[in-house]
PDBML (XML) file of the C-alpha atoms, coordinates in Angstrom:
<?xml version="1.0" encoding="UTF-8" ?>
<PDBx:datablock datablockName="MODEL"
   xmlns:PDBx="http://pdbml.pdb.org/schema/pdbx-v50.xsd"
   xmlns:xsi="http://www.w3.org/2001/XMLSchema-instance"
   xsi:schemaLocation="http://pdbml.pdb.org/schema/pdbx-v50.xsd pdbx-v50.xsd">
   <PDBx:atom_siteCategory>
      <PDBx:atom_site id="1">
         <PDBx:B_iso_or_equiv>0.00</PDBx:B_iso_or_equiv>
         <PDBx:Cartn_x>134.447</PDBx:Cartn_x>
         <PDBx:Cartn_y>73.631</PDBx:Cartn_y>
         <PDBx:Cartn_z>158.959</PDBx:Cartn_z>
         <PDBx:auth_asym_id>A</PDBx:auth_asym_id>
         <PDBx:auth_atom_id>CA</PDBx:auth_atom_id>
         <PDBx:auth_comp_id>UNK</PDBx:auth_comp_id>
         <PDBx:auth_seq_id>1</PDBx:auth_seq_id>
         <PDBx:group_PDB>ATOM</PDBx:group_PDB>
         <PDBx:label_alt_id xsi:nil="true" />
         <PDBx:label_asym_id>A</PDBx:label_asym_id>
         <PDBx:label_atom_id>CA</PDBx:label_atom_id>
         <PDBx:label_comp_id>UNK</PDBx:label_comp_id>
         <PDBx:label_entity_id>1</PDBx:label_entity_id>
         <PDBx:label_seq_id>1</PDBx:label_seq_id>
         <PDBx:occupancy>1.00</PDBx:occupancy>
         <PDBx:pdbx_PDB_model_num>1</PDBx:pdbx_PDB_model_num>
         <PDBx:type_symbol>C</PDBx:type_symbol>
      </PDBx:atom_site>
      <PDBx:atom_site id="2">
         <PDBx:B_iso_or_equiv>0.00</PDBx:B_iso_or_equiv>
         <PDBx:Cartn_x>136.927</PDBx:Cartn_x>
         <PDBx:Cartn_y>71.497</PDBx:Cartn_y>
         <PDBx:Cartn_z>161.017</PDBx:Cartn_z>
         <PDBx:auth_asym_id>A</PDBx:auth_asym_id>
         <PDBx:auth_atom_id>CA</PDBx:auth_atom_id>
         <PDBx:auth_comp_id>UNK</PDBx:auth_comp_id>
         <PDBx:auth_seq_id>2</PDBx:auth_seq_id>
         <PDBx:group_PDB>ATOM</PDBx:group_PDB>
         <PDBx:label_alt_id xsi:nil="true" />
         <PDBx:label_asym_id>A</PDBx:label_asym_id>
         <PDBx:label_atom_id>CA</PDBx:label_atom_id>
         <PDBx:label_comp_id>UNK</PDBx:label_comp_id>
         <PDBx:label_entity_id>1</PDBx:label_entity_id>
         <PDBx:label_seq_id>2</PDBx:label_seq_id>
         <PDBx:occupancy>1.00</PDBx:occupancy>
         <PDBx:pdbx_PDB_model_num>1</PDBx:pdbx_PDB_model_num>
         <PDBx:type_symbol>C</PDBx:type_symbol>
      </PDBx:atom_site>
      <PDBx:atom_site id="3">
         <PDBx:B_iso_or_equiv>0.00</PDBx:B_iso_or_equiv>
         <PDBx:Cartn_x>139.606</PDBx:Cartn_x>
         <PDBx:Cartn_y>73.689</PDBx:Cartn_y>
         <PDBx:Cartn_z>161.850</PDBx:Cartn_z>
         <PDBx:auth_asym_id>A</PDBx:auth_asym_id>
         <PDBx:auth_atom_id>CA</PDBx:auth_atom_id>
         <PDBx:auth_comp_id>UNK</PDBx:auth_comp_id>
         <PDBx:auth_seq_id>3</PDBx:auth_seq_id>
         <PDBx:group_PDB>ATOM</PDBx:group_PDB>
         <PDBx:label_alt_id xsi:nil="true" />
         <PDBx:label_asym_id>A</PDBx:label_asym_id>
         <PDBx:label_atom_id>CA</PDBx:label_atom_id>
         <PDBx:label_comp_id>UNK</PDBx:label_comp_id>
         <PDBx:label_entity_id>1</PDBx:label_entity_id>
         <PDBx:label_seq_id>3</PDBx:label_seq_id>
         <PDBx:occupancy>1.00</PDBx:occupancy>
         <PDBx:pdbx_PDB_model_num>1</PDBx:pdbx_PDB_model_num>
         <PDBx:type_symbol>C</PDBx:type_symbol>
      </PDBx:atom_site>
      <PDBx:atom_site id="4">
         <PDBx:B_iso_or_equiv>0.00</PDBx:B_iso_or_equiv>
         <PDBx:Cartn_x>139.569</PDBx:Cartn_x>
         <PDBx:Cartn_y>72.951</PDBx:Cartn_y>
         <PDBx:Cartn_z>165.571</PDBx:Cartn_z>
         <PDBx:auth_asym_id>A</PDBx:auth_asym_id>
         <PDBx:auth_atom_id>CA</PDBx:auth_atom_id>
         <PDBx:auth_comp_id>UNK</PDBx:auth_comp_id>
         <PDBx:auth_seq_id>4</PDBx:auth_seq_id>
         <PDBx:group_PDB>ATOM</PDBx:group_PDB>
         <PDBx:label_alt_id xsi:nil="true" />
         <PDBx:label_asym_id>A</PDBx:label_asym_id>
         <PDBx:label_atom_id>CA</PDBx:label_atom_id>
         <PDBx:label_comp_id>UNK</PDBx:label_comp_id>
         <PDBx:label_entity_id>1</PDBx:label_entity_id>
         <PDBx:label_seq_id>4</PDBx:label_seq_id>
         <PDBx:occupancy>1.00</PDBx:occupancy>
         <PDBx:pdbx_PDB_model_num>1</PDBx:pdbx_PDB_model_num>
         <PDBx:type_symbol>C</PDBx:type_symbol>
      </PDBx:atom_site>
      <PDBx:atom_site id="5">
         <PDBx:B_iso_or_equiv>0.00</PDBx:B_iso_or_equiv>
         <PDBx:Cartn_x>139.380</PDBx:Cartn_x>
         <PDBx:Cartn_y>69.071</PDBx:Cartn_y>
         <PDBx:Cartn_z>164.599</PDBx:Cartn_z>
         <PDBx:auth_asym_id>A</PDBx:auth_asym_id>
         <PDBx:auth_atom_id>CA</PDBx:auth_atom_id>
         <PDBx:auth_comp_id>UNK</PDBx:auth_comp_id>
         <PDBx:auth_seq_id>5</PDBx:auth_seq_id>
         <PDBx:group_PDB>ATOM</PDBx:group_PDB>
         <PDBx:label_alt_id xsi:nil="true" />
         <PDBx:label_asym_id>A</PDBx:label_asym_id>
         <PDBx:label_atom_id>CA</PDBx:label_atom_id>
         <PDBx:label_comp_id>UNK</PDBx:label_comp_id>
         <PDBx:label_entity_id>1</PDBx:label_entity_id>
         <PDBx:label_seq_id>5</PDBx:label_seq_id>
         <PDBx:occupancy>1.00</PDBx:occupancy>
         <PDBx:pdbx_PDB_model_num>1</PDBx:pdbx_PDB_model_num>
         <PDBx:type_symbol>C</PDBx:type_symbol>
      </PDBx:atom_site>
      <PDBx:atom_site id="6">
         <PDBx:B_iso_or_equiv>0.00</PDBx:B_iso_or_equiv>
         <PDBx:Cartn_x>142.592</PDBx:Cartn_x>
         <PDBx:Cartn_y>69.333</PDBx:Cartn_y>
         <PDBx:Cartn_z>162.768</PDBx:Cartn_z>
         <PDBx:auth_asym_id>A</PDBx:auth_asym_id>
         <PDBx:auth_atom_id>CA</PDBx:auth_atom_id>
         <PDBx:auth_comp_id>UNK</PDBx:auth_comp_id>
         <PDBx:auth_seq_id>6</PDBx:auth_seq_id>
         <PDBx:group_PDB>ATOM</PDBx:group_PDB>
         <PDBx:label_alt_id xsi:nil="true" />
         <PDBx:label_asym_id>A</PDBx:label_asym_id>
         <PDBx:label_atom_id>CA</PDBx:label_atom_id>
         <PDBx:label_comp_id>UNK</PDBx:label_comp_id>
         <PDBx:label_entity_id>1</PDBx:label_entity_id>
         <PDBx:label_seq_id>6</PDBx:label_seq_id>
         <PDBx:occupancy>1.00</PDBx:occupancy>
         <PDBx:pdbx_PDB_model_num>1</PDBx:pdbx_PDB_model_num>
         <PDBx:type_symbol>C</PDBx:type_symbol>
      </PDBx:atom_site>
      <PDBx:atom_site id="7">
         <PDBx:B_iso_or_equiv>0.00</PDBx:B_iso_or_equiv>
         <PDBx:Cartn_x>144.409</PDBx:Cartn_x>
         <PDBx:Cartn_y>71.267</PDBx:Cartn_y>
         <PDBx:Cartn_z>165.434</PDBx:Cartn_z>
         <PDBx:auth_asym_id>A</PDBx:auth_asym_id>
         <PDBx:auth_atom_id>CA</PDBx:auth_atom_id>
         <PDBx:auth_comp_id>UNK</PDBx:auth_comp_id>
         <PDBx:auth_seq_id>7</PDBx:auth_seq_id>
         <PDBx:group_PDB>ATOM</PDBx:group_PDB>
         <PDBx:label_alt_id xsi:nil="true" />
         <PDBx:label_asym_id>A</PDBx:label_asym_id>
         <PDBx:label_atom_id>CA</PDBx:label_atom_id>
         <PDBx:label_comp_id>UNK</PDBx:label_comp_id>
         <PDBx:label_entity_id>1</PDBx:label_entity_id>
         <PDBx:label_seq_id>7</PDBx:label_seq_id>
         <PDBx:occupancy>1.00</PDBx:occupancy>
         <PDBx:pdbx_PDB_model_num>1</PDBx:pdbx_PDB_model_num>
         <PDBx:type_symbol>C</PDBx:type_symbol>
      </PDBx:atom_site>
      <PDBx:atom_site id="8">
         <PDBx:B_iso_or_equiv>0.00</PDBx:B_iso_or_equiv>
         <PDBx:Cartn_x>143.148</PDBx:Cartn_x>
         <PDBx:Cartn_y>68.540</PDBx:Cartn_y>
         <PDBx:Cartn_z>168.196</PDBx:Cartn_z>
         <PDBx:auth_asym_id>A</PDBx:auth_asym_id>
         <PDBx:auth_atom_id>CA</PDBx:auth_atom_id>
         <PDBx:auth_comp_id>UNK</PDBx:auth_comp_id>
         <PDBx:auth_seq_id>8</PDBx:auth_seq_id>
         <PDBx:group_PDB>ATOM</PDBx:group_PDB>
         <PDBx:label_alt_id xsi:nil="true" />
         <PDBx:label_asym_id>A</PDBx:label_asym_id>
         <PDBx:label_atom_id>CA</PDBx:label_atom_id>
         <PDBx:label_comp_id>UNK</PDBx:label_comp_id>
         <PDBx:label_entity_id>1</PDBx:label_entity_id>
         <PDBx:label_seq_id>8</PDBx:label_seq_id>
         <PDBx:occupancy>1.00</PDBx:occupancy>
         <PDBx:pdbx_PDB_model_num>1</PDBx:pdbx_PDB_model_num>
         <PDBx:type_symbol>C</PDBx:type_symbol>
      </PDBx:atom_site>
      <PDBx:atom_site id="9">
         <PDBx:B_iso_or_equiv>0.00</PDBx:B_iso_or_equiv>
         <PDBx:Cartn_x>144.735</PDBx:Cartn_x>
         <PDBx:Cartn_y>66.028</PDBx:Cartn_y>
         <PDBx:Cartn_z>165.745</PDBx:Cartn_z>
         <PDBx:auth_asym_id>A</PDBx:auth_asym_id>
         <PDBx:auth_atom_id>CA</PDBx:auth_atom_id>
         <PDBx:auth_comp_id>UNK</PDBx:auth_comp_id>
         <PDBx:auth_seq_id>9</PDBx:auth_seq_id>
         <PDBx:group_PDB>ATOM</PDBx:group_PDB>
         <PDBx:label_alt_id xsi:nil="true" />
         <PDBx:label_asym_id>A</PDBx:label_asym_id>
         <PDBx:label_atom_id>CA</PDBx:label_atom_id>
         <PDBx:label_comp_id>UNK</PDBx:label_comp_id>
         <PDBx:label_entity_id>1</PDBx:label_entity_id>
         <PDBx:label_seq_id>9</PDBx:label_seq_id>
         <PDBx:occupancy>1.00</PDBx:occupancy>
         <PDBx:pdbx_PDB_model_num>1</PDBx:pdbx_PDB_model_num>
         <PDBx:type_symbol>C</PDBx:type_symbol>
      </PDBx:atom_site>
      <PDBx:atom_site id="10">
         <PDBx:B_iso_or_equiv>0.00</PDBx:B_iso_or_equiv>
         <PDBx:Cartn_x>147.896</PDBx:Cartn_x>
         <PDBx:Cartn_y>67.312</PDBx:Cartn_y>
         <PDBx:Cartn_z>165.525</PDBx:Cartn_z>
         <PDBx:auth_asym_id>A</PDBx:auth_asym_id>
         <PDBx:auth_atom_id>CA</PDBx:auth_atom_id>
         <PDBx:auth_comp_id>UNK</PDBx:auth_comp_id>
         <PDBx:auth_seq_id>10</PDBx:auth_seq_id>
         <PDBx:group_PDB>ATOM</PDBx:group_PDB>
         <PDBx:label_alt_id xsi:nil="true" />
         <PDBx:label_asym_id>A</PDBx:label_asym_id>
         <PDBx:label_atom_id>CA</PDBx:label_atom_id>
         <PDBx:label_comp_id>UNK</PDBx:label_comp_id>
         <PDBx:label_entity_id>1</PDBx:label_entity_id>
         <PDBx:label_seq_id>10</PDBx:label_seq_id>
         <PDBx:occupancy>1.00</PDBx:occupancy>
         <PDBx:pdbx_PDB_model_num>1</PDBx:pdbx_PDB_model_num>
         <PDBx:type_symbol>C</PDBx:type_symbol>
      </PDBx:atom_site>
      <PDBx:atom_site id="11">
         <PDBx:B_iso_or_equiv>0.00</PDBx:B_iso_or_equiv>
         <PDBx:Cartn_x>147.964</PDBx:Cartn_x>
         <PDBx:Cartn_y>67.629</PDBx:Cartn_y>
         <PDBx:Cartn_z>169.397</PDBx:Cartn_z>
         <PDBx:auth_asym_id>A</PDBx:auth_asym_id>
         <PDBx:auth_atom_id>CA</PDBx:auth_atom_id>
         <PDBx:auth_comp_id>UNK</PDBx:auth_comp_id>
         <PDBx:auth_seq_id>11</PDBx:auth_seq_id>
         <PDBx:group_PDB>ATOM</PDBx:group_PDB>
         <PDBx:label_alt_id xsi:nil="true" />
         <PDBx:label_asym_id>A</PDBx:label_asym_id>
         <PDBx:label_atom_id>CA</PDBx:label_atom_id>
         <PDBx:label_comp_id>UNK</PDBx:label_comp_id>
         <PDBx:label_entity_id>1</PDBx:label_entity_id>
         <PDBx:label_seq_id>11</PDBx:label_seq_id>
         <PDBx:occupancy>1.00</PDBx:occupancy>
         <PDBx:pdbx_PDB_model_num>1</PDBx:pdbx_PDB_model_num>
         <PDBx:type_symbol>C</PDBx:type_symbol>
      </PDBx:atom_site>
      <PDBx:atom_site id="12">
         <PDBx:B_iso_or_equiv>0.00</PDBx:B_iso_or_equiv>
         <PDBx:Cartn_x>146.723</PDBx:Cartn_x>
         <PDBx:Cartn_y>63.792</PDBx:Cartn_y>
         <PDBx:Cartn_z>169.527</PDBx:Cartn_z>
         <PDBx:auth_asym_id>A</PDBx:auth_asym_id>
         <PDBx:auth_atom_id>CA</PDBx:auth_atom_id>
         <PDBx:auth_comp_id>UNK</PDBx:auth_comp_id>
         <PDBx:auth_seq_id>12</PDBx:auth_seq_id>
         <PDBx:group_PDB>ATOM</PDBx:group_PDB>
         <PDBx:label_alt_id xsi:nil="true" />
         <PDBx:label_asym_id>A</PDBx:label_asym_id>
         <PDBx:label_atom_id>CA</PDBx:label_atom_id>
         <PDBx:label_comp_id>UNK</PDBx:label_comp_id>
         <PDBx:label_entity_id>1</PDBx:label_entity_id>
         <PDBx:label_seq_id>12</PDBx:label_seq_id>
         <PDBx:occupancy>1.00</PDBx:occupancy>
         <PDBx:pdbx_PDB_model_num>1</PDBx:pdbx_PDB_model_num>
         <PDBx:type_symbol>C</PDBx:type_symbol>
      </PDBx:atom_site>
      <PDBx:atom_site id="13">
         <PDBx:B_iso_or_equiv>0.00</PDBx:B_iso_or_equiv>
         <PDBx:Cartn_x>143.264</PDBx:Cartn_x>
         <PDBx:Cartn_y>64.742</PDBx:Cartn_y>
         <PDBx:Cartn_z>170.967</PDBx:Cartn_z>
         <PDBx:auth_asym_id>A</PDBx:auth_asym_id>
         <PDBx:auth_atom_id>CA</PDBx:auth_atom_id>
         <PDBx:auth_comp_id>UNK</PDBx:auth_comp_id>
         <PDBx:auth_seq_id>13</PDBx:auth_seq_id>
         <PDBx:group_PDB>ATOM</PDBx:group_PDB>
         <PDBx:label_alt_id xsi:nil="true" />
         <PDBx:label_asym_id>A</PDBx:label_asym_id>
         <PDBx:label_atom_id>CA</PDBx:label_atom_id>
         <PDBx:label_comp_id>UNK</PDBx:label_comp_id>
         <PDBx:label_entity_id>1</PDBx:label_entity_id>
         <PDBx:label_seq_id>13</PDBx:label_seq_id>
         <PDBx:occupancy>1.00</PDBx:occupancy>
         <PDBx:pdbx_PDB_model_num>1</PDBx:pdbx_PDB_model_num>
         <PDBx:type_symbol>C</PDBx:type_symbol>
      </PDBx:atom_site>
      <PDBx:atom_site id="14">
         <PDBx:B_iso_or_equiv>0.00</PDBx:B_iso_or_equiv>
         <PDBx:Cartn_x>141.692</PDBx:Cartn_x>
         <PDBx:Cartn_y>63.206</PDBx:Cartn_y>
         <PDBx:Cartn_z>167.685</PDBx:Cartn_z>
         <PDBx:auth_asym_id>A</PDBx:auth_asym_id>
         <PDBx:auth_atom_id>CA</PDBx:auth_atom_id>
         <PDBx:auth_comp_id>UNK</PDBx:auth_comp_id>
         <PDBx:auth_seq_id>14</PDBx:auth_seq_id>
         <PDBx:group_PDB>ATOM</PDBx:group_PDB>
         <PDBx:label_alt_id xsi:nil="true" />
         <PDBx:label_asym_id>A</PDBx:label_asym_id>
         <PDBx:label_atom_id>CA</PDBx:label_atom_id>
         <PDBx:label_comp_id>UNK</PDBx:label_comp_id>
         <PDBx:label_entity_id>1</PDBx:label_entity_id>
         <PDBx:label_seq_id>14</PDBx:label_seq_id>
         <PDBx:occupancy>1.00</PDBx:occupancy>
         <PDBx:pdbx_PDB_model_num>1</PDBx:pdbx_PDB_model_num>
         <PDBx:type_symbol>C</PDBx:type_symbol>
      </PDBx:atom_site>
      <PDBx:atom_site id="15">
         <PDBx:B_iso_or_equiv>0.00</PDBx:B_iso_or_equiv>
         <PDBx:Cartn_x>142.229</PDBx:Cartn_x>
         <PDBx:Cartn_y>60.069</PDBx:Cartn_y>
         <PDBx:Cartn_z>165.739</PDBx:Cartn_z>
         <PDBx:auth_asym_id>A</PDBx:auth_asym_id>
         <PDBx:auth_atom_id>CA</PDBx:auth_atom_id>
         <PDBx:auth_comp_id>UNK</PDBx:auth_comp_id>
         <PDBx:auth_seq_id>15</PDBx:auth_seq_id>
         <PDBx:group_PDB>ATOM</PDBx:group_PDB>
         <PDBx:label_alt_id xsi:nil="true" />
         <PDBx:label_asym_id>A</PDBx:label_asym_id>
         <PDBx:label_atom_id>CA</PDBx:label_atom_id>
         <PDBx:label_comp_id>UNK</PDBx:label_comp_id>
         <PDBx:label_entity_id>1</PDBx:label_entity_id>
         <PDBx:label_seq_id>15</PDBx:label_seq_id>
         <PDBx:occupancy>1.00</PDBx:occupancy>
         <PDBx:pdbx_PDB_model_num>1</PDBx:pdbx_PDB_model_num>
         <PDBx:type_symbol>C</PDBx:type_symbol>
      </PDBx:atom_site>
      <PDBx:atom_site id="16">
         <PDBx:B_iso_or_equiv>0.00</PDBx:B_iso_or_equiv>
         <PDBx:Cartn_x>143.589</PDBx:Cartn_x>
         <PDBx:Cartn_y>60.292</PDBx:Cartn_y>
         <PDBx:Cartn_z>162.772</PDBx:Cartn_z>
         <PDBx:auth_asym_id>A</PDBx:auth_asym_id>
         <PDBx:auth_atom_id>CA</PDBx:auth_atom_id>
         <PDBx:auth_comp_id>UNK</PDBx:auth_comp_id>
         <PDBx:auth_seq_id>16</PDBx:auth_seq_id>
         <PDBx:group_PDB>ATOM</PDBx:group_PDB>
         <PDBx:label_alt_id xsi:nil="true" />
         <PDBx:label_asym_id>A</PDBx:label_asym_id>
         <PDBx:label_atom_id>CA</PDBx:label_atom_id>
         <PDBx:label_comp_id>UNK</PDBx:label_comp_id>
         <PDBx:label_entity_id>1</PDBx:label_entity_id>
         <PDBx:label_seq_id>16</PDBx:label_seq_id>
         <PDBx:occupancy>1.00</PDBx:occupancy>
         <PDBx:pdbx_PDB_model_num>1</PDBx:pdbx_PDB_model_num>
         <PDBx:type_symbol>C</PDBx:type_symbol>
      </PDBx:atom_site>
      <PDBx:atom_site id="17">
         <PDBx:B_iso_or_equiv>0.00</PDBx:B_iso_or_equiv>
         <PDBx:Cartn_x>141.570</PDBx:Cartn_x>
         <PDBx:Cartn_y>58.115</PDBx:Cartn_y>
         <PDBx:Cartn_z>160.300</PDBx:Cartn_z>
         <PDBx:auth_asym_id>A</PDBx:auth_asym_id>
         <PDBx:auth_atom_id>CA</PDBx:auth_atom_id>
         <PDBx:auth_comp_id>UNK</PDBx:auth_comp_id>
         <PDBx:auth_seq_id>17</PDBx:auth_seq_id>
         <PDBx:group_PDB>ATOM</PDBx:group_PDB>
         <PDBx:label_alt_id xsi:nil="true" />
         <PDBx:label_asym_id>A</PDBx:label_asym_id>
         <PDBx:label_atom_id>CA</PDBx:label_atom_id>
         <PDBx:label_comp_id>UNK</PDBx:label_comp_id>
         <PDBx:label_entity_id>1</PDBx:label_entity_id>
         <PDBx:label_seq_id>17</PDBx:label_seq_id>
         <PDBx:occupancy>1.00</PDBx:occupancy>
         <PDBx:pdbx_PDB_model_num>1</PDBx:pdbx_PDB_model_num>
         <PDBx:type_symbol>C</PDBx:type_symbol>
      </PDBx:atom_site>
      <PDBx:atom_site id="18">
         <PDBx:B_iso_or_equiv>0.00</PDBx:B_iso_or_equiv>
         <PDBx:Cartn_x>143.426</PDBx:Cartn_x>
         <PDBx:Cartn_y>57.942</PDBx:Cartn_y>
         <PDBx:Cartn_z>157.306</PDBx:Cartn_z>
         <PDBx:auth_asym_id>A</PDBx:auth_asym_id>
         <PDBx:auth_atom_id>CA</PDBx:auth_atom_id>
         <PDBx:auth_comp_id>UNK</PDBx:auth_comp_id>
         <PDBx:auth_seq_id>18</PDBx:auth_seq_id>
         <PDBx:group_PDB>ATOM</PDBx:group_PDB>
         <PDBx:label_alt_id xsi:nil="true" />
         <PDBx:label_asym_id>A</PDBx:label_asym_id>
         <PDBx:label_atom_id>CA</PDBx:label_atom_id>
         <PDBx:label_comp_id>UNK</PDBx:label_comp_id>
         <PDBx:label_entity_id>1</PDBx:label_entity_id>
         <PDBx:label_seq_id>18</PDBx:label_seq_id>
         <PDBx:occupancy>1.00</PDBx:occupancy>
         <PDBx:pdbx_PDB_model_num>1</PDBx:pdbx_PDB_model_num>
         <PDBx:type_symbol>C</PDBx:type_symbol>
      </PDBx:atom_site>
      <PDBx:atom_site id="19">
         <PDBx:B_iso_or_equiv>0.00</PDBx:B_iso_or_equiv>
         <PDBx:Cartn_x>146.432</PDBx:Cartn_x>
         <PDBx:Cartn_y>59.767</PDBx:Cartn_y>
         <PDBx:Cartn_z>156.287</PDBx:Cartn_z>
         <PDBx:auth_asym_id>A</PDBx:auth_asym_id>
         <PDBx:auth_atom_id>CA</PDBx:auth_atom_id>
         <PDBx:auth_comp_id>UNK</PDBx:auth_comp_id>
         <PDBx:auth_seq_id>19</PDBx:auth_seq_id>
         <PDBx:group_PDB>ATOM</PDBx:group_PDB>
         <PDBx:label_alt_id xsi:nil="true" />
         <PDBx:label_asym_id>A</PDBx:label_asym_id>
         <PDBx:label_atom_id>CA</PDBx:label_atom_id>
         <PDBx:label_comp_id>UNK</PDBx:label_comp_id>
         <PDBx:label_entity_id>1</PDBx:label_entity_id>
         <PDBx:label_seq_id>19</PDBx:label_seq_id>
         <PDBx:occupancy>1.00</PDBx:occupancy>
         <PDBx:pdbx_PDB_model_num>1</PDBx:pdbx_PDB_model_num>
         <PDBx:type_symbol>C</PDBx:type_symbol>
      </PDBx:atom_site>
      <PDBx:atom_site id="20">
         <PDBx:B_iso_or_equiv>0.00</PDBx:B_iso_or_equiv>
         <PDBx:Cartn_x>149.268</PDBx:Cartn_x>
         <PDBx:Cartn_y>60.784</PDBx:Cartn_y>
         <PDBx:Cartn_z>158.460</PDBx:Cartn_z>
         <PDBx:auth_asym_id>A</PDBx:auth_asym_id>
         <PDBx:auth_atom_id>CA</PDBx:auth_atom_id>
         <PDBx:auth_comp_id>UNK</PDBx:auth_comp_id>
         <PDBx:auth_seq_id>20</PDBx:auth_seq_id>
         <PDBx:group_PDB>ATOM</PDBx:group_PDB>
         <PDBx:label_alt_id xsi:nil="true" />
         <PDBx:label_asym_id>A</PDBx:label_asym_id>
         <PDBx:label_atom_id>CA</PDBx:label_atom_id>
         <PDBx:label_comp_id>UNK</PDBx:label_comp_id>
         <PDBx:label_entity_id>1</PDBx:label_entity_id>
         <PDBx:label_seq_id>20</PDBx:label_seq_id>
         <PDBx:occupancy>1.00</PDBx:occupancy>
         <PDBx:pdbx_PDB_model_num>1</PDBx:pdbx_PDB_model_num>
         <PDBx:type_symbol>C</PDBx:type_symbol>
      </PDBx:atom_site>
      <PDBx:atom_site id="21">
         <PDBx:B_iso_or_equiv>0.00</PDBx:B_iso_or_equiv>
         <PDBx:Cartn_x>150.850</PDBx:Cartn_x>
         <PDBx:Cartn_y>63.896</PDBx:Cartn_y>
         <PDBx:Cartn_z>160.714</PDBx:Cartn_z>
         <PDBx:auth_asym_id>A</PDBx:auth_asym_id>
         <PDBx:auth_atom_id>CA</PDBx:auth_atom_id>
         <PDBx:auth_comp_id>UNK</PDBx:auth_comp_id>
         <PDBx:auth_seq_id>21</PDBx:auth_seq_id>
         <PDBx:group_PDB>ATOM</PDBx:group_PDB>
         <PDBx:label_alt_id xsi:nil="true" />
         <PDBx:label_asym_id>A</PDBx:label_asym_id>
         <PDBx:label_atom_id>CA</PDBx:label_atom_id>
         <PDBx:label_comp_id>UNK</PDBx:label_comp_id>
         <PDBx:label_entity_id>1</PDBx:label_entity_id>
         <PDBx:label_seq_id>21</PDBx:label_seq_id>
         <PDBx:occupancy>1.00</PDBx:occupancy>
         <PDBx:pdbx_PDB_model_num>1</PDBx:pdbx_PDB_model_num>
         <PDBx:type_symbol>C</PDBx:type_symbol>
      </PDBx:atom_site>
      <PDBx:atom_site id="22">
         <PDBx:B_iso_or_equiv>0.00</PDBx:B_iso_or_equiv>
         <PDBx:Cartn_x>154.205</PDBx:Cartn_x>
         <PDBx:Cartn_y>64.976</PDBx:Cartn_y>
         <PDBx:Cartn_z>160.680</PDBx:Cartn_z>
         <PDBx:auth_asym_id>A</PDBx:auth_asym_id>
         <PDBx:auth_atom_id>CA</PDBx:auth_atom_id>
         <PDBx:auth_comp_id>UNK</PDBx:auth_comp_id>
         <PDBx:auth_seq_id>22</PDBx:auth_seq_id>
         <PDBx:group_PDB>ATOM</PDBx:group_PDB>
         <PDBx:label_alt_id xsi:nil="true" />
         <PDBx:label_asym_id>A</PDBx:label_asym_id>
         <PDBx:label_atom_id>CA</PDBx:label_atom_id>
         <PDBx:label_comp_id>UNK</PDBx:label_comp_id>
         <PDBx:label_entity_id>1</PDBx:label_entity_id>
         <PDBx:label_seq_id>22</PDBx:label_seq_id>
         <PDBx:occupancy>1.00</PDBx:occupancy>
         <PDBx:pdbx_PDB_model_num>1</PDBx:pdbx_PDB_model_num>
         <PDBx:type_symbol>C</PDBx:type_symbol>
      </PDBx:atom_site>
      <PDBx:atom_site id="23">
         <PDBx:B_iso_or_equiv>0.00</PDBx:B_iso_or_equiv>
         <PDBx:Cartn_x>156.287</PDBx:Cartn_x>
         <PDBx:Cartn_y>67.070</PDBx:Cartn_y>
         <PDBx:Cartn_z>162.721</PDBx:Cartn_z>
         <PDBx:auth_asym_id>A</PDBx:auth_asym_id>
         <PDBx:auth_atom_id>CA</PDBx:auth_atom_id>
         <PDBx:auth_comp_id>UNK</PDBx:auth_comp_id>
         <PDBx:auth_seq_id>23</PDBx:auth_seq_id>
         <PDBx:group_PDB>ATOM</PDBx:group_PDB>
         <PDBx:label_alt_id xsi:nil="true" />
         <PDBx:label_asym_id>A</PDBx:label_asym_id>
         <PDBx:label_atom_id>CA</PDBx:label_atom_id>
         <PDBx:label_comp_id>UNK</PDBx:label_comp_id>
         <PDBx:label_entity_id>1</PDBx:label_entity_id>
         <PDBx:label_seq_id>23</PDBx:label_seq_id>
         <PDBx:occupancy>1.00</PDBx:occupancy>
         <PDBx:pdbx_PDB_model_num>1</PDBx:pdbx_PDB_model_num>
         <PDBx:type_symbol>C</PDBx:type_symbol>
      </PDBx:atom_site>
      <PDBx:atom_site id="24">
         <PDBx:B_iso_or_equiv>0.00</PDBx:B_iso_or_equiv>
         <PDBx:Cartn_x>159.381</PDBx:Cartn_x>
         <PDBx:Cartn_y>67.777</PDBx:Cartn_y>
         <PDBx:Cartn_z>161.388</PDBx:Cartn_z>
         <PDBx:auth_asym_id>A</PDBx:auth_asym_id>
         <PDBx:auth_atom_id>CA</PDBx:auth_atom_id>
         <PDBx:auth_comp_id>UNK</PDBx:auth_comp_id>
         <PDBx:auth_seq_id>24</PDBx:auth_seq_id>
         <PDBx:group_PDB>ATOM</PDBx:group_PDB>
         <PDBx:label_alt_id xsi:nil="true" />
         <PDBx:label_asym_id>A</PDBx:label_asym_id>
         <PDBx:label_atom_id>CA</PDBx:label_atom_id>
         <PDBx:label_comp_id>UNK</PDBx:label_comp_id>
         <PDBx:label_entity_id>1</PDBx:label_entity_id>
         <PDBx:label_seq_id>24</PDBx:label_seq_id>
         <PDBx:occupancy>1.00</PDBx:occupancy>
         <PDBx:pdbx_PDB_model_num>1</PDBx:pdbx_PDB_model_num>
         <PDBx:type_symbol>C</PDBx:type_symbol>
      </PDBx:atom_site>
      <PDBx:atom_site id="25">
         <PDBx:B_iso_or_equiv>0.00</PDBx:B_iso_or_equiv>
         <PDBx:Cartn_x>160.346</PDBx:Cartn_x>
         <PDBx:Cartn_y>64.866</PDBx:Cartn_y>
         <PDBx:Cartn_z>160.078</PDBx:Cartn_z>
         <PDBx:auth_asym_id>A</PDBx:auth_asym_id>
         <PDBx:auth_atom_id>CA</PDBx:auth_atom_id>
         <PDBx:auth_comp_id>UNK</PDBx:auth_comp_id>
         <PDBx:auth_seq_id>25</PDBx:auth_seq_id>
         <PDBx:group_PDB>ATOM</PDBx:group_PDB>
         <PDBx:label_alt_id xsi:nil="true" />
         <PDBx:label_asym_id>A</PDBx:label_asym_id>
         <PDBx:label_atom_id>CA</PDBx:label_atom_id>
         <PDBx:label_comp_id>UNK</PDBx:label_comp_id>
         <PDBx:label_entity_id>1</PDBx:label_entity_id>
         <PDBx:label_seq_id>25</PDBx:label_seq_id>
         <PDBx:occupancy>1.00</PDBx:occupancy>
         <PDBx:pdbx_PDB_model_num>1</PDBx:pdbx_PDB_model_num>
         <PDBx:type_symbol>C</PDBx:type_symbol>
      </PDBx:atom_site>
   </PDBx:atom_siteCategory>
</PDBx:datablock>
């Protein structure tokens, strides 16, 4: 369903294709 994917993008372990991640600011 992708949930891994999105936590191995907000570590940097995935690309990011479009869009953007933010922590904090």
């Amino acid at each position: 369903c992708g949930k891994t994917t999105s936590l191995r993008m907000v570590a940097g372990l995935e690309t990011v294709d479009a869009g953007c991640i933010r922590i904090g600011a």
